[in-house]
N, C-alpha and C. Protein backbone atom coordinates (compact mmCIF):
# COMPACT_ATOMS: atom_id res chain seq x y z
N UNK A 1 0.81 -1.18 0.00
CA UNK A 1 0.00 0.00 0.00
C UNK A 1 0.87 1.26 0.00
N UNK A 2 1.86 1.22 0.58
CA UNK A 2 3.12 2.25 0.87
C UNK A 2 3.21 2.79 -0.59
N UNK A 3 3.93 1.75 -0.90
CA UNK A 3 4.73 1.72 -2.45
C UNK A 3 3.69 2.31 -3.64
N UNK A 4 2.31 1.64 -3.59
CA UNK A 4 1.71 2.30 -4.39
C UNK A 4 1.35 4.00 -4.26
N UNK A 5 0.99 4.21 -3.31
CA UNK A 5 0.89 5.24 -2.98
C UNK A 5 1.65 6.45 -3.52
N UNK A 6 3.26 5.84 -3.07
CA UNK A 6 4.60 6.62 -3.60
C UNK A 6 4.73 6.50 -4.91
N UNK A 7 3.94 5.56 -5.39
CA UNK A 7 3.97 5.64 -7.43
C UNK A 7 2.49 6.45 -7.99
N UNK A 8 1.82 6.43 -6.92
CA UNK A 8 0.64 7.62 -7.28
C UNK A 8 1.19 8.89 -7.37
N UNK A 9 1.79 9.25 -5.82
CA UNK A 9 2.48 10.60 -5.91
C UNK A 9 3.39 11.12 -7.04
N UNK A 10 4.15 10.44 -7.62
CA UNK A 10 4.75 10.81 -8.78
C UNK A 10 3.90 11.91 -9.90
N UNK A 11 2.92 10.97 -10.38
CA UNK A 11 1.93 11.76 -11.19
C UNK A 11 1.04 12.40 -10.75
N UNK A 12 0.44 12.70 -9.35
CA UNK A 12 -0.67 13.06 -8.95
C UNK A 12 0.20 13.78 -7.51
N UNK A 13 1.42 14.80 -7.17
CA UNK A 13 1.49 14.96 -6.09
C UNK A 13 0.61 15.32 -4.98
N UNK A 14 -0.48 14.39 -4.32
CA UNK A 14 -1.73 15.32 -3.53
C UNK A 14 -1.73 14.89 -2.25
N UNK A 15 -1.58 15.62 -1.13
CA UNK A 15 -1.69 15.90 0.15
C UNK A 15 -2.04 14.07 0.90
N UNK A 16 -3.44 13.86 -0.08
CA UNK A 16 -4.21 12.83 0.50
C UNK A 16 -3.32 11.39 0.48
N UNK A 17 -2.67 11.54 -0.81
CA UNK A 17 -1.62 10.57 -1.25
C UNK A 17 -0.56 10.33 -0.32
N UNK A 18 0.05 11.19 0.20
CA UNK A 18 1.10 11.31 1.13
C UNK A 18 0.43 10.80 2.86
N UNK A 19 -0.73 10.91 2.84
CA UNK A 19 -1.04 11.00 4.50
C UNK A 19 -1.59 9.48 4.33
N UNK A 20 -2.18 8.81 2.92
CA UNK A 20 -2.27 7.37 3.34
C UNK A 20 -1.03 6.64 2.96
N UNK A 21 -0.13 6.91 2.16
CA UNK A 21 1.15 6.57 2.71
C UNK A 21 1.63 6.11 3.95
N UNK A 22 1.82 7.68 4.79
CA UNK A 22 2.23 7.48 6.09
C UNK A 22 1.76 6.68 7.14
N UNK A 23 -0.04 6.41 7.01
CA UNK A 23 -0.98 6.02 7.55
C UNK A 23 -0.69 4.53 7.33
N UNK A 24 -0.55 4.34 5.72
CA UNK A 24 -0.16 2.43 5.52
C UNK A 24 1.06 2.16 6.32
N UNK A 25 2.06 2.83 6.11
CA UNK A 25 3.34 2.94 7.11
C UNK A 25 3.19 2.81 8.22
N UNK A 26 2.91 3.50 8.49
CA UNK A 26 2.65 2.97 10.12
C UNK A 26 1.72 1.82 10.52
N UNK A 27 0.92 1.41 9.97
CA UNK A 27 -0.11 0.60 10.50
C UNK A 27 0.78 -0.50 9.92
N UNK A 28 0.71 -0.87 8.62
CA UNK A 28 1.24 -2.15 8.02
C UNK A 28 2.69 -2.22 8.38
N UNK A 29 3.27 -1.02 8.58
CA UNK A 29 4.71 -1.37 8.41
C UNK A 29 5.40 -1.48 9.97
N UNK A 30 4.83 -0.75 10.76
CA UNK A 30 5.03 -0.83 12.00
C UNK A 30 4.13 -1.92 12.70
N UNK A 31 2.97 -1.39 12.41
CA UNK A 31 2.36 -2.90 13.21
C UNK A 31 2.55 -4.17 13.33
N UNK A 32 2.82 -4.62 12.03
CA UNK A 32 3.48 -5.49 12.09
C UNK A 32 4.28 -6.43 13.44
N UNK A 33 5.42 -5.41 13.64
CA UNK A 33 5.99 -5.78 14.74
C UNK A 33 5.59 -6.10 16.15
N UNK A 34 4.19 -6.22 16.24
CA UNK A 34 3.74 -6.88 17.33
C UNK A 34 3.45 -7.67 17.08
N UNK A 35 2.95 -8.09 16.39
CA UNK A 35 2.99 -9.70 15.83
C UNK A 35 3.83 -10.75 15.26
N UNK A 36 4.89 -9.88 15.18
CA UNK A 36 6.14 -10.51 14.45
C UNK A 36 6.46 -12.00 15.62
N UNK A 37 6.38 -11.63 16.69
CA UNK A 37 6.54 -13.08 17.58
C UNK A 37 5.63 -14.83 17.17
N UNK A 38 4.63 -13.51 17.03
CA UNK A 38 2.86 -14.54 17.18
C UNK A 38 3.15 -15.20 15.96
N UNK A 39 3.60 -14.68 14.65
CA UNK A 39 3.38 -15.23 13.36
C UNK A 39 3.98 -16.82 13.37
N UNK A 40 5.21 -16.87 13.84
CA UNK A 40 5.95 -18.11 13.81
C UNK A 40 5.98 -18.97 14.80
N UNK A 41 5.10 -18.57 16.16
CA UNK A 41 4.75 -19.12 17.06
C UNK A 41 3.87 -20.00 16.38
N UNK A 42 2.93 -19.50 15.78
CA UNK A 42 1.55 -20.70 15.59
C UNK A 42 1.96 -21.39 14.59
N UNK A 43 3.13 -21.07 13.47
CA UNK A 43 3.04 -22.08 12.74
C UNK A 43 4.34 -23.24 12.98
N UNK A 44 5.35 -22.44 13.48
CA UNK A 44 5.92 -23.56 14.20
C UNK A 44 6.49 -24.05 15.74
N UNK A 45 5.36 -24.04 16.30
CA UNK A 45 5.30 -23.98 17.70
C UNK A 45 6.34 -25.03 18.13
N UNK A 46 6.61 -24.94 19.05
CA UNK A 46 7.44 -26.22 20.26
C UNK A 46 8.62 -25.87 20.00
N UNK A 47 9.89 -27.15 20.26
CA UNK A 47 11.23 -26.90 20.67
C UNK A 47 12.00 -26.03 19.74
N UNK A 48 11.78 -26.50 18.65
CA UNK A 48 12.65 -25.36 17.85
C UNK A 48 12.04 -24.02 17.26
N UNK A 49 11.25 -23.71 18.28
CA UNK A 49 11.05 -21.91 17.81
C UNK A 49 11.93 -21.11 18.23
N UNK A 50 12.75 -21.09 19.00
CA UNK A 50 13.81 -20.48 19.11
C UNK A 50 14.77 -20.21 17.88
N UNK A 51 15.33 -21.11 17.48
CA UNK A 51 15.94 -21.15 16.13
C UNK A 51 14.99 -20.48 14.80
N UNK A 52 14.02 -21.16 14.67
CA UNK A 52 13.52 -20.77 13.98
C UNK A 52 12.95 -19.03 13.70
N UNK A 53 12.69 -18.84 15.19
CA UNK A 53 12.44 -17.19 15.21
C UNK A 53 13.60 -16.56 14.95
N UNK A 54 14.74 -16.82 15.08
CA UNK A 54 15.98 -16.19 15.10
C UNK A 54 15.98 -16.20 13.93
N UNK A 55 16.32 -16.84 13.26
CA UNK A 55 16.01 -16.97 11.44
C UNK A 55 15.54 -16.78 10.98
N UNK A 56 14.28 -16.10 11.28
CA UNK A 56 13.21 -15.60 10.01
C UNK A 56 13.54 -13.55 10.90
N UNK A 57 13.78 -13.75 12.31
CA UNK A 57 14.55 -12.11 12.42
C UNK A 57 15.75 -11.88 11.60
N UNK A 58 16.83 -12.56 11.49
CA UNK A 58 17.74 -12.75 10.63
C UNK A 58 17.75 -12.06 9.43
N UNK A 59 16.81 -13.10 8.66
CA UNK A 59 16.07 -12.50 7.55
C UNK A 59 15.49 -11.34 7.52
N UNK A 60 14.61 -11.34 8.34
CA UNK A 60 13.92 -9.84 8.64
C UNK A 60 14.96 -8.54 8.94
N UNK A 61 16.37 -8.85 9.75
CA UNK A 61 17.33 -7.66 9.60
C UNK A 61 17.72 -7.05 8.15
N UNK A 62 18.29 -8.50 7.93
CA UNK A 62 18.92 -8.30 6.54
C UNK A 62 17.84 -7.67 5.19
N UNK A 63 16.81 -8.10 5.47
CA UNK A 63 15.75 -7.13 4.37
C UNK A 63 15.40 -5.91 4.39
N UNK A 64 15.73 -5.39 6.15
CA UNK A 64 15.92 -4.29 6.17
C UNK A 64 17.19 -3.21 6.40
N UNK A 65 18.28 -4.12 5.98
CA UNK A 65 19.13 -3.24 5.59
C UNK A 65 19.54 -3.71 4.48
N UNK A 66 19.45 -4.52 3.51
CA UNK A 66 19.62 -4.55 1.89
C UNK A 66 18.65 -4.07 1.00
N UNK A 67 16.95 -3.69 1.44
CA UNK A 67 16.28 -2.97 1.00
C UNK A 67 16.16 -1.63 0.07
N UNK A 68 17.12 -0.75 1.86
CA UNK A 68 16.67 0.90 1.18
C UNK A 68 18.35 0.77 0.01
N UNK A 69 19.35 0.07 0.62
CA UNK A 69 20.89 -0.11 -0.26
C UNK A 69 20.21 -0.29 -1.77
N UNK A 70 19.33 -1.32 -1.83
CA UNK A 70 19.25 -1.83 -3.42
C UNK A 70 17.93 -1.04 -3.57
N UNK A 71 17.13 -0.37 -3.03
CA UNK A 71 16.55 0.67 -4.07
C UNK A 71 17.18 2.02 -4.41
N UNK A 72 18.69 2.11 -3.32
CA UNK A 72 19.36 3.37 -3.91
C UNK A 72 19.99 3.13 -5.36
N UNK A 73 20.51 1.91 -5.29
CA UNK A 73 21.30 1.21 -6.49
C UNK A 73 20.08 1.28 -7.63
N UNK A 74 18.97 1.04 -7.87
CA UNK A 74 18.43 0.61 -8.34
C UNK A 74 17.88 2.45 -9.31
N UNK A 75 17.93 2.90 -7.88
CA UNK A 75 17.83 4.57 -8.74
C UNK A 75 18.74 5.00 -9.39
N UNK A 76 19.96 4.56 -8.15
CA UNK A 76 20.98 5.71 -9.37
C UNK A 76 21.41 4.51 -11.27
N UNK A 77 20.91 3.53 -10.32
CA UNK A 77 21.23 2.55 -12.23
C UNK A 77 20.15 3.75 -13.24
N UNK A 78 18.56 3.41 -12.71
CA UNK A 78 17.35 3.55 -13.90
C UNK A 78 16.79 4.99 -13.44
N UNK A 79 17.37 5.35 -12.56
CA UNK A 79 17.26 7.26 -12.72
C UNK A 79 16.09 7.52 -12.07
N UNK A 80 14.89 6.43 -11.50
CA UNK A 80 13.82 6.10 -11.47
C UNK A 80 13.23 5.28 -10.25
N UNK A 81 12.58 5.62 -8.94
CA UNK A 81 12.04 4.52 -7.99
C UNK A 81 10.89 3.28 -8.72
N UNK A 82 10.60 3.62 -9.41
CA UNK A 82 9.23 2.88 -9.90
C UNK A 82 9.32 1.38 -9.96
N UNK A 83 10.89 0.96 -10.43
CA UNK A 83 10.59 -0.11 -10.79
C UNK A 83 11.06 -0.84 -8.89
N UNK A 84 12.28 0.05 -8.59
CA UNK A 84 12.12 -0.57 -7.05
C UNK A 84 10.71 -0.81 -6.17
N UNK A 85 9.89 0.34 -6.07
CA UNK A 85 8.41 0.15 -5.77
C UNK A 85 7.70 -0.94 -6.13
N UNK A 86 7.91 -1.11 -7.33
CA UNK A 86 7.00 -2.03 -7.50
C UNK A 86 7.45 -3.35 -7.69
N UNK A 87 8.78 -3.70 -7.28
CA UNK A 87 9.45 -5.29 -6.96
C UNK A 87 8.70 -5.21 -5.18
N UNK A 88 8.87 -4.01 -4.53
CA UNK A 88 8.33 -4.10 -3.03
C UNK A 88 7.31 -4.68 -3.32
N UNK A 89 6.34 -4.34 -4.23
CA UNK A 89 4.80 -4.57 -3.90
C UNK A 89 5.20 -5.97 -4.29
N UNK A 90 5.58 -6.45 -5.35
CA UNK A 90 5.32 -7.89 -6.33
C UNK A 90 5.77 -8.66 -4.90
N UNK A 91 7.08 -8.42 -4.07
CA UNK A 91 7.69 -9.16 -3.04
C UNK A 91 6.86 -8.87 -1.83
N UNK A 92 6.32 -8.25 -1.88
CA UNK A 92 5.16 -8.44 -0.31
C UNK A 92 3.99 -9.24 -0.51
N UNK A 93 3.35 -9.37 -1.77
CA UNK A 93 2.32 -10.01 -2.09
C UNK A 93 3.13 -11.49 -2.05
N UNK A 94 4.04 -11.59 -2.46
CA UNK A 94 4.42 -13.21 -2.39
C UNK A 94 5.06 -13.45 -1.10
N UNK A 95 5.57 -12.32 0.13
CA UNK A 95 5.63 -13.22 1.23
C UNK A 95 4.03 -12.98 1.89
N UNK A 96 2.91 -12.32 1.82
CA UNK A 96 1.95 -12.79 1.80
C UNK A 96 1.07 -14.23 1.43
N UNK A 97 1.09 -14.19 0.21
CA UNK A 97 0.92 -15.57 -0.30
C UNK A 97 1.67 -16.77 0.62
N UNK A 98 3.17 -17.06 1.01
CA UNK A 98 3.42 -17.43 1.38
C UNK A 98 3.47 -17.98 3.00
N UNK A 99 3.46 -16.78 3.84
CA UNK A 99 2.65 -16.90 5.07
C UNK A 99 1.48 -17.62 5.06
N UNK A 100 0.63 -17.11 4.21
CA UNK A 100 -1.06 -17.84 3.92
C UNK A 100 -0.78 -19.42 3.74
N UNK A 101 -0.08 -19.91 2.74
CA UNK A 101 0.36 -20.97 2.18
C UNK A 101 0.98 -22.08 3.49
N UNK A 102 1.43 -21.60 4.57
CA UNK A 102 2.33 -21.94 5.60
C UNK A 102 1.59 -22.15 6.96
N UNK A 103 0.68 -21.16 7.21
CA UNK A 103 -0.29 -21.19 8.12
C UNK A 103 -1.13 -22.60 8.30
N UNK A 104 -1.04 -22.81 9.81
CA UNK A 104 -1.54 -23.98 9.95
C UNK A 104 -3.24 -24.05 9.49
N UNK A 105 -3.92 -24.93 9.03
CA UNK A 105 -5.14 -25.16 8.80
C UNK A 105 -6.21 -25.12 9.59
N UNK A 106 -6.00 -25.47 11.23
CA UNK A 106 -6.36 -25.37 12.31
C UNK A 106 -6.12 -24.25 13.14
N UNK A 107 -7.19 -24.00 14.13
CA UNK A 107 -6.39 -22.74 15.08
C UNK A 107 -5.96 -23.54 16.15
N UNK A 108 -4.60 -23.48 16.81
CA UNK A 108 -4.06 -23.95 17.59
C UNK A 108 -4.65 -23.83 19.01
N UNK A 109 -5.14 -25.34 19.81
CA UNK A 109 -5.64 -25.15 21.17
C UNK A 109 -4.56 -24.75 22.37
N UNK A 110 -3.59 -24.62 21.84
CA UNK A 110 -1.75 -24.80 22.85
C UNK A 110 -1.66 -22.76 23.06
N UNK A 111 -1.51 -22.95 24.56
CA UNK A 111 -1.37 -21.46 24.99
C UNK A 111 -0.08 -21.29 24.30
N UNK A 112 0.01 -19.86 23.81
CA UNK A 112 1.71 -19.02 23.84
C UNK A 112 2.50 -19.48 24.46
N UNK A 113 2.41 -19.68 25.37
CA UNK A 113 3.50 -19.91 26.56
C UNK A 113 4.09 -21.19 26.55
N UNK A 114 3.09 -22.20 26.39
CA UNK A 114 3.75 -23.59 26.05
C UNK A 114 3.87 -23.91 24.78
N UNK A 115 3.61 -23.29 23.72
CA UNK A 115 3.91 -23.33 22.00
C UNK A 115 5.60 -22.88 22.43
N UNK A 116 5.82 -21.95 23.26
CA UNK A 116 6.98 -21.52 23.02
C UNK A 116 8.36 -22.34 24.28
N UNK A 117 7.70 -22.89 25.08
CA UNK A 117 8.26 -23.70 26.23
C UNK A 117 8.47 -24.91 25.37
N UNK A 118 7.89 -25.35 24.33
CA UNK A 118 7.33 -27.00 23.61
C UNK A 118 6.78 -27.81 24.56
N UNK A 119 6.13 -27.35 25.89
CA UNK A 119 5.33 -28.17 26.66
C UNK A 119 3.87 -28.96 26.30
């Protein structure tokens, strides 16, 4: 939602454009992070969530610091954000898809606490 937004503004610079920007930003992009625990709790609960959370934060560092690097690269190559924007969008919809795809089928009867103990 970010990204599009920022490819609206291009052609259409308007006030409204910029404030649901900020608005998707914060909600999608920040919010996020309260759930960032919960997500990999339910799908792979017990002994090795430890590891496993560490590794998908891992990941999660590294995307956010090879991100803004390769959409600078990506401008000063094509002179242009657009096409960086819109690999964001194509790559959020597929770790979307993918979360969906991964998610257990069931809602889990196992409290937080022992999903994450493996009790």
């Amino acid at each position: 939602m970010c990204c599009v937004a920022l490819i609206l503004l291009r052609s259409s610079p308007l006030p409204l454009l910029l404030y649901l920007m900020v608005i998707a930003q914060g909600l999608l992009g920040y919010g996020l992070t309260s759930v960032m625990g919960a997500i990999p709790a339910e799908i792979f609960e017990g002994r090795n969530y430890g590891s496993i959370f560490g590794s998908v934060m891992l990941a999660k560092i590294f995307g956010g610091a090879a991100g803004p690097w390769l959409r600078g690269v990506m401008y000063d190559r094509l002179g242009t954000y657009l096409p960086a924007f819109s690999l964001s969008i194509v790559l959020s919809l597929v770790s979307a898809i993918v979360i969906w795809l991964a998610a257990p089928r069931k809602v889990s009867r196992t409290s937080p606490i022992r999903a994450i103990l493996g009790t």
